[in-house]
C-alpha atoms as a PDB file:
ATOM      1  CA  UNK A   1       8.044 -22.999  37.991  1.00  0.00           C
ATOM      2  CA  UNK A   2       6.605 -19.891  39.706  1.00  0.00           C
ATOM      3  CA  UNK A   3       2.466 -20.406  40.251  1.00  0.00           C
ATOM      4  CA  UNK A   4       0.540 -16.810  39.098  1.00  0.00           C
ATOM      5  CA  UNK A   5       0.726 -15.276  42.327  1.00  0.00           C
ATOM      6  CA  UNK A   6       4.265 -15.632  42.521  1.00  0.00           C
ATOM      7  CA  UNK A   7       4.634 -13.405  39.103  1.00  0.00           C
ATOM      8  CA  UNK A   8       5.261 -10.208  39.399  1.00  0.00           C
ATOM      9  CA  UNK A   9       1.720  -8.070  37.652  1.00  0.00           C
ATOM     10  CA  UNK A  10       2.972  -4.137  36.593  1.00  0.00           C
ATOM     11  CA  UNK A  11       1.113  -1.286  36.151  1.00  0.00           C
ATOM     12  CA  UNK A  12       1.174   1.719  33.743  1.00  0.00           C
ATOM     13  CA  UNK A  13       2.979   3.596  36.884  1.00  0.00           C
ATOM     14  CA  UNK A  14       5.860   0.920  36.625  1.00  0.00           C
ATOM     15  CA  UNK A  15       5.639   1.138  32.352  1.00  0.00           C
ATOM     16  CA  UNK A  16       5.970   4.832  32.348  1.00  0.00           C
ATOM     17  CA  UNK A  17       9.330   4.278  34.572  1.00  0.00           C
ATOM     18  CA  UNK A  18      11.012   1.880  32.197  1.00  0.00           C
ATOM     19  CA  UNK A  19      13.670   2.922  29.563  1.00  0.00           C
ATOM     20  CA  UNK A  20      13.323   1.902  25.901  1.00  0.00           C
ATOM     21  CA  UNK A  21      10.597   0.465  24.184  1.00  0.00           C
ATOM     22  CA  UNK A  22       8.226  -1.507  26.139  1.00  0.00           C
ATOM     23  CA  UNK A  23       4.333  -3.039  25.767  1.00  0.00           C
ATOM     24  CA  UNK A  24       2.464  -4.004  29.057  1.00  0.00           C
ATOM     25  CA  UNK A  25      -0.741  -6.520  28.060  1.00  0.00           C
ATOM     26  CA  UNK A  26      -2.261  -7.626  31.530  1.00  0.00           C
ATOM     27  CA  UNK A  27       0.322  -6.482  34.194  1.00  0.00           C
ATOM     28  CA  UNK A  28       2.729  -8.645  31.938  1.00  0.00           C
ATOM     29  CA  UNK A  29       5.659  -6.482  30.244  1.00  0.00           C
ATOM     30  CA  UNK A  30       6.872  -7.125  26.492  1.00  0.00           C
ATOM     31  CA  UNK A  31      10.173  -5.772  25.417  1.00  0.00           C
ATOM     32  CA  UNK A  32      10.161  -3.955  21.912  1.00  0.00           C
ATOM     33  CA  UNK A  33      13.683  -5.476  20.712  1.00  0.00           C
ATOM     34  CA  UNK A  34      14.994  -5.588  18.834  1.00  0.00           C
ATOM     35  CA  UNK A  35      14.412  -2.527  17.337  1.00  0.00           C
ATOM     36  CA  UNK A  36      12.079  -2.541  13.476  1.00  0.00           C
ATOM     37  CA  UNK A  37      14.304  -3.322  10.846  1.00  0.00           C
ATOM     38  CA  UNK A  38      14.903  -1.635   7.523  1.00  0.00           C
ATOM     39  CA  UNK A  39      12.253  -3.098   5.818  1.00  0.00           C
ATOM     40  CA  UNK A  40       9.506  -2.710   8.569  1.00  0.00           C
ATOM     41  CA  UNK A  41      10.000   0.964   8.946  1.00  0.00           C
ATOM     42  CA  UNK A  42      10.154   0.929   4.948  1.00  0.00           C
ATOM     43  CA  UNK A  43       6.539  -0.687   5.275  1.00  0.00           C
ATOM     44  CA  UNK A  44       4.871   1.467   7.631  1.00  0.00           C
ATOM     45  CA  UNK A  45       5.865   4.131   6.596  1.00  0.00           C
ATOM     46  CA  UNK A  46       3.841   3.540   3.052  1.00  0.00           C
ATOM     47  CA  UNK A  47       0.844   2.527   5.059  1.00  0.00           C
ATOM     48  CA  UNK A  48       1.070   5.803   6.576  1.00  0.00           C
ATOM     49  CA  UNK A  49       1.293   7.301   3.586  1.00  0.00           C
ATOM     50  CA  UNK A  50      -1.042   5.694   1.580  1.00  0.00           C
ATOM     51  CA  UNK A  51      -3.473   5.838   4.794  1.00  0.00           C
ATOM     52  CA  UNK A  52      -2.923   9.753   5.166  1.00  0.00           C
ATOM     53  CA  UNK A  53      -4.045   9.980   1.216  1.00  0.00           C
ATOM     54  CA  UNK A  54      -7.172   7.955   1.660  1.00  0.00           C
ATOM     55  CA  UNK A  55      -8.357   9.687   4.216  1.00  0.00           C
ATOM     56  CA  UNK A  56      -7.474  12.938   2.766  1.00  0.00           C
ATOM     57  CA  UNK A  57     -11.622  13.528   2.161  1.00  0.00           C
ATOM     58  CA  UNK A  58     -12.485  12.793   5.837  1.00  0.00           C
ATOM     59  CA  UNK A  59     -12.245  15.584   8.047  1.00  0.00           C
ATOM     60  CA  UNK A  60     -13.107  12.645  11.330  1.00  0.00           C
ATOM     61  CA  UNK A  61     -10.433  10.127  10.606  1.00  0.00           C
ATOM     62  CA  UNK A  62      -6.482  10.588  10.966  1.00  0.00           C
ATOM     63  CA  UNK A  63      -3.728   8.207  10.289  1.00  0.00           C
ATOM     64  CA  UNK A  64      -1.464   7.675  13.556  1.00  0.00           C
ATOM     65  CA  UNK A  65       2.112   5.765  13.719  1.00  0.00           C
ATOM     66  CA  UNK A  66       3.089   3.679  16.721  1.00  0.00           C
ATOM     67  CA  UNK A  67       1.438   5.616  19.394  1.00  0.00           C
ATOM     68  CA  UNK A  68       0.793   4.354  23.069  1.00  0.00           C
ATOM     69  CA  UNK A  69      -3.165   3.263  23.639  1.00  0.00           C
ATOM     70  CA  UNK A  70      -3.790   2.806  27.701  1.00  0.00           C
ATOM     71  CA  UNK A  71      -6.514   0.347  27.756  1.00  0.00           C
ATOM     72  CA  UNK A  72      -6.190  -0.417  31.138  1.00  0.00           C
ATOM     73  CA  UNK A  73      -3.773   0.380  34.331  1.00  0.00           C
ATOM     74  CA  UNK A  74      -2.612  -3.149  33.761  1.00  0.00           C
ATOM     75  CA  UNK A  75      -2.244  -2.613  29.569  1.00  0.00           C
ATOM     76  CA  UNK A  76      -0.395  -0.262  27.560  1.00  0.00           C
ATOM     77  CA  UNK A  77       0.172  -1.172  24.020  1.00  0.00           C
ATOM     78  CA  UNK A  78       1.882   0.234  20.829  1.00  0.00           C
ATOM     79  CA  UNK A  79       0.229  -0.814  17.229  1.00  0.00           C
ATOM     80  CA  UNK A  80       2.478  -0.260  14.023  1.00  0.00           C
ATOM     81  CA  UNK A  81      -0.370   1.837  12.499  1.00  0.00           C
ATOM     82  CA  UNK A  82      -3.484   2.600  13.473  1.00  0.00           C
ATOM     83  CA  UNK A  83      -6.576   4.769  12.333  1.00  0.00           C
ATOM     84  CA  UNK A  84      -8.941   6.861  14.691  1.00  0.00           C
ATOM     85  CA  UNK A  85     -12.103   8.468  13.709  1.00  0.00           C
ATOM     86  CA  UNK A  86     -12.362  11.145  17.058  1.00  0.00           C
ATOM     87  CA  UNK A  87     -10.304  13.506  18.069  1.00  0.00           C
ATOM     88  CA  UNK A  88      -7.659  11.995  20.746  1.00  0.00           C
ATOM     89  CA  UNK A  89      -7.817  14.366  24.148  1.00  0.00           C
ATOM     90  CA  UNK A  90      -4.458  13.186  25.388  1.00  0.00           C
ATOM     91  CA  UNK A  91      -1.135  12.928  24.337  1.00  0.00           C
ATOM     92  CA  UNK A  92      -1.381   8.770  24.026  1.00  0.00           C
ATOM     93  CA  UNK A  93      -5.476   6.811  23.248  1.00  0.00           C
ATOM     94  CA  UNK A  94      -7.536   6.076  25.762  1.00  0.00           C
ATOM     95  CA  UNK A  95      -9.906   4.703  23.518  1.00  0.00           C
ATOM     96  CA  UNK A  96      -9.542   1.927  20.319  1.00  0.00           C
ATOM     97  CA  UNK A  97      -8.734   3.024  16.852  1.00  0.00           C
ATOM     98  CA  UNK A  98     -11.109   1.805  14.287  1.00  0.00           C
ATOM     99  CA  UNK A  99      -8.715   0.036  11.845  1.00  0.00           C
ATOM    100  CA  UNK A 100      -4.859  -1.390  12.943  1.00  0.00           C
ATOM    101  CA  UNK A 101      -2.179  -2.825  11.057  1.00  0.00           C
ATOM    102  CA  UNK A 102       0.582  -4.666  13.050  1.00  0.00           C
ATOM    103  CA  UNK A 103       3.502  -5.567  10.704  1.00  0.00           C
ATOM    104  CA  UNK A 104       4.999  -9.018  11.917  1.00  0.00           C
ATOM    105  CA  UNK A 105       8.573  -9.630  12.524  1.00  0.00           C
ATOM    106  CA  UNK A 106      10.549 -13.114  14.082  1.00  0.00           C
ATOM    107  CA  UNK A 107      10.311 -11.827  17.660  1.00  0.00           C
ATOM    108  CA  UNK A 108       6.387 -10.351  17.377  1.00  0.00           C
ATOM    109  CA  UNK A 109       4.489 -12.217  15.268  1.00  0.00           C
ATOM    110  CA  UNK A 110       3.358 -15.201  18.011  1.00  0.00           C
ATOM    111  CA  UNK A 111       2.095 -11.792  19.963  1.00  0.00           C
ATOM    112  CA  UNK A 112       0.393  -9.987  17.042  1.00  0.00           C
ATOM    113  CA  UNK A 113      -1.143 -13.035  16.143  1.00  0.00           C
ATOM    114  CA  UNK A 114      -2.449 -14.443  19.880  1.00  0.00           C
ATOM    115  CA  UNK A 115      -2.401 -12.616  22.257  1.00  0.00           C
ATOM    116  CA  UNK A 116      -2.843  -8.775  20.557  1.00  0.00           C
ATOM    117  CA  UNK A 117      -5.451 -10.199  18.004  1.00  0.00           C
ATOM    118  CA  UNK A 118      -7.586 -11.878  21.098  1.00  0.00           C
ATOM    119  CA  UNK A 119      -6.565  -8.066  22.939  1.00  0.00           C
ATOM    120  CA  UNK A 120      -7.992  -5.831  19.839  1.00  0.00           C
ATOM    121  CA  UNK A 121     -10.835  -8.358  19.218  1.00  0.00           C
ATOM    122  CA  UNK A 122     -12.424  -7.860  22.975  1.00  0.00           C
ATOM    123  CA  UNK A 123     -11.469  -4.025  22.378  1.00  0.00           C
ATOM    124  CA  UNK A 124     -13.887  -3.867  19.522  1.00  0.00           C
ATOM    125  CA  UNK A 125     -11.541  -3.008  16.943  1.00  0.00           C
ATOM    126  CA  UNK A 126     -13.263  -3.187  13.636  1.00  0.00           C
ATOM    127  CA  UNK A 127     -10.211  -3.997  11.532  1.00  0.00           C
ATOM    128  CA  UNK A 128      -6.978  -5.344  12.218  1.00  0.00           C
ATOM    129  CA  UNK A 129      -4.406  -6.674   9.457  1.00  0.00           C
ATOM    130  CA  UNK A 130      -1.453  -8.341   9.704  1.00  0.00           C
ATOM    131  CA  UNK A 131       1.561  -7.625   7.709  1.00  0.00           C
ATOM    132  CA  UNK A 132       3.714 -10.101   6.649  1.00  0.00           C
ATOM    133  CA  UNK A 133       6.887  -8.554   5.094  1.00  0.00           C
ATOM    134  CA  UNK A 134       8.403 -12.082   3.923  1.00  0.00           C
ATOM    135  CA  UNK A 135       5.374 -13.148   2.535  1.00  0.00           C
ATOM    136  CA  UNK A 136       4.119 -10.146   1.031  1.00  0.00           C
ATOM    137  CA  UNK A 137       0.680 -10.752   2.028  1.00  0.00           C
ATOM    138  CA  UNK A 138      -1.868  -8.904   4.209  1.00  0.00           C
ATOM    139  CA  UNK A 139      -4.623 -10.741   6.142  1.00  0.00           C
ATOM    140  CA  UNK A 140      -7.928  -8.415   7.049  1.00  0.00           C
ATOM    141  CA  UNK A 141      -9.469  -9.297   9.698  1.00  0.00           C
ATOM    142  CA  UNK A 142     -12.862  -7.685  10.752  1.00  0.00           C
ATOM    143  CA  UNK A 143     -14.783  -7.606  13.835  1.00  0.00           C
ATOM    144  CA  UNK A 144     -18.485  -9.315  12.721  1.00  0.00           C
ATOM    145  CA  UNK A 145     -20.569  -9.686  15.977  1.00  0.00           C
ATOM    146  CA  UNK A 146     -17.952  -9.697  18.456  1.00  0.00           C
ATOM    147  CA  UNK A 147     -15.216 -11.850  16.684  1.00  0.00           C
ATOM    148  CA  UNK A 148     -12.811 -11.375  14.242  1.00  0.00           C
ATOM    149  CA  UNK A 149     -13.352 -13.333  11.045  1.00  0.00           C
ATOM    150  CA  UNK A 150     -10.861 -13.200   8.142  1.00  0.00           C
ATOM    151  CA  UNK A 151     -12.014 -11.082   4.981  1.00  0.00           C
ATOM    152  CA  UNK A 152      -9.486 -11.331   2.348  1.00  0.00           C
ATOM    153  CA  UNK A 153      -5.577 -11.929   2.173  1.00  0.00           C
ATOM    154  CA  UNK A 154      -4.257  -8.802  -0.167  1.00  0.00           C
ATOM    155  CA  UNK A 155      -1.046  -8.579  -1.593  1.00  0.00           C
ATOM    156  CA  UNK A 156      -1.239  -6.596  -4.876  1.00  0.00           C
ATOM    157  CA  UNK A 157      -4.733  -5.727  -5.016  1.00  0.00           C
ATOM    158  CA  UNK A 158      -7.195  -2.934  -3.393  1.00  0.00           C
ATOM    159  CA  UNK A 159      -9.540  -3.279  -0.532  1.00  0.00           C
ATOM    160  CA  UNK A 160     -12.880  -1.282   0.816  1.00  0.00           C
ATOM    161  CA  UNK A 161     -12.144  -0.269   3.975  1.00  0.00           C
ATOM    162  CA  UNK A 162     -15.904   0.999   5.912  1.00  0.00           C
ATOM    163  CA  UNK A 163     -15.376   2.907   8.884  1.00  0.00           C
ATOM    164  CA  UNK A 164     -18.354   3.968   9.216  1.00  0.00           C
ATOM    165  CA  UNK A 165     -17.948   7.944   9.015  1.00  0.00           C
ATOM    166  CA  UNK A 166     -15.688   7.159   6.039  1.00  0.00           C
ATOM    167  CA  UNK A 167     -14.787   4.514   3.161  1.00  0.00           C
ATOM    168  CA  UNK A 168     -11.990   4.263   1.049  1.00  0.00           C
ATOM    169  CA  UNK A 169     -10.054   1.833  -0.846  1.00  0.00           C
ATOM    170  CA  UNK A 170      -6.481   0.835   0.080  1.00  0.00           C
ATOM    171  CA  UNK A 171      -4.242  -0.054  -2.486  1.00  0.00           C
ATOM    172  CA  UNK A 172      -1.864  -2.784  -1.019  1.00  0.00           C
ATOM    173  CA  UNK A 173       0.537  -2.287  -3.774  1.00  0.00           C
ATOM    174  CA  UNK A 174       2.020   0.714  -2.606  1.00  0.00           C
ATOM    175  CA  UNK A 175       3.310  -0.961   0.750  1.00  0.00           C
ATOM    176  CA  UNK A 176       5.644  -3.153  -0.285  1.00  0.00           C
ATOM    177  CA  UNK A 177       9.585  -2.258  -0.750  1.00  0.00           C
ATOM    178  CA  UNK A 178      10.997  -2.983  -4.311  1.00  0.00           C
ATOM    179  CA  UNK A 179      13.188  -6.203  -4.428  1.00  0.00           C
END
């Protein structure tokens, strides 16, 4: 078994070189395959859309599909959805988004729930939900003093969303593909 220093440790110079779809989390690279099925892309899109219409009344806050956030030379990941309240000054984010929903599939969810959930807590990432498609269920997590503690699991039902320069309420009923 290789020891630390004998794995190799990327950097965003090496990520932006690689073809396809890739996530770097501490020098350590992640293939994005396979690609999101049917149903995911059926999924976020909905969140997008019923994001984009609850934020329709902020003018600070925009709804964002998978977009690359560059934490760190080392880390370079690529949430589902994600909400920022300031205006991004590069093509990719530099800094967190305020509210992220990561829908979980076979070959993700062990990462969205470790290793990205530890990742977006020490980021300061007020919200982050999981999706579970199978389930049909949406855990809230929300940043309270540093850690994430778990505020409701929504399937059908709305939920208050507070990010700070905005509030709205989220209807999870709208996300979920017909049978």
């Amino acid at each position: 078994m290789l020891s630390q220093d004998e794995l190799p440790h990327y950097s965003y110079a090496d990520y932006q070189q690689w073809k396809g779809d890739w996530e770097l989390i501490e020098g350590i690279p992640y293939a994005m395959t396979p690609s999101p099925t049917v149903t995911h892309q059926r999924i976020s899109q909905r969140i997008t859309i019923e994001l984009n219409e609850c934020l329709k009344p902020c003018s600070e806050c925009e709804s964002l599909f998978a977009i690359d956030w560059i934490i760190s030379d080392d880390t370079v990941i690529e949430p589902d959805n994600l909400v920022i309240c300031y205006p991004p000054r590069e093509a990719f984010l530099t800094r967190p988004p305020v509210l992220i929903f990561e829908i979980l599939s076979p070959s993700t969810a062990k990462k969205d729930r470790t290793i990205k959930y530890r990742l977006y807590q020490e980021q300061g990432v007020a919200y982050y939900c999981l999706v579970d498609p199978e389930e049909q269920v949406v855990q809230i997590h929300h940043l309270q003093q540093g850690r994430y503690e778990l505020l409701a699991e929504c399937q059908q039902e709305l939920f208050d969303f507070d990010l700070g320069v905005c509030r709205f309420s989220f209807d999870f009923s709208r996300i979920w593909p017909s049978a």
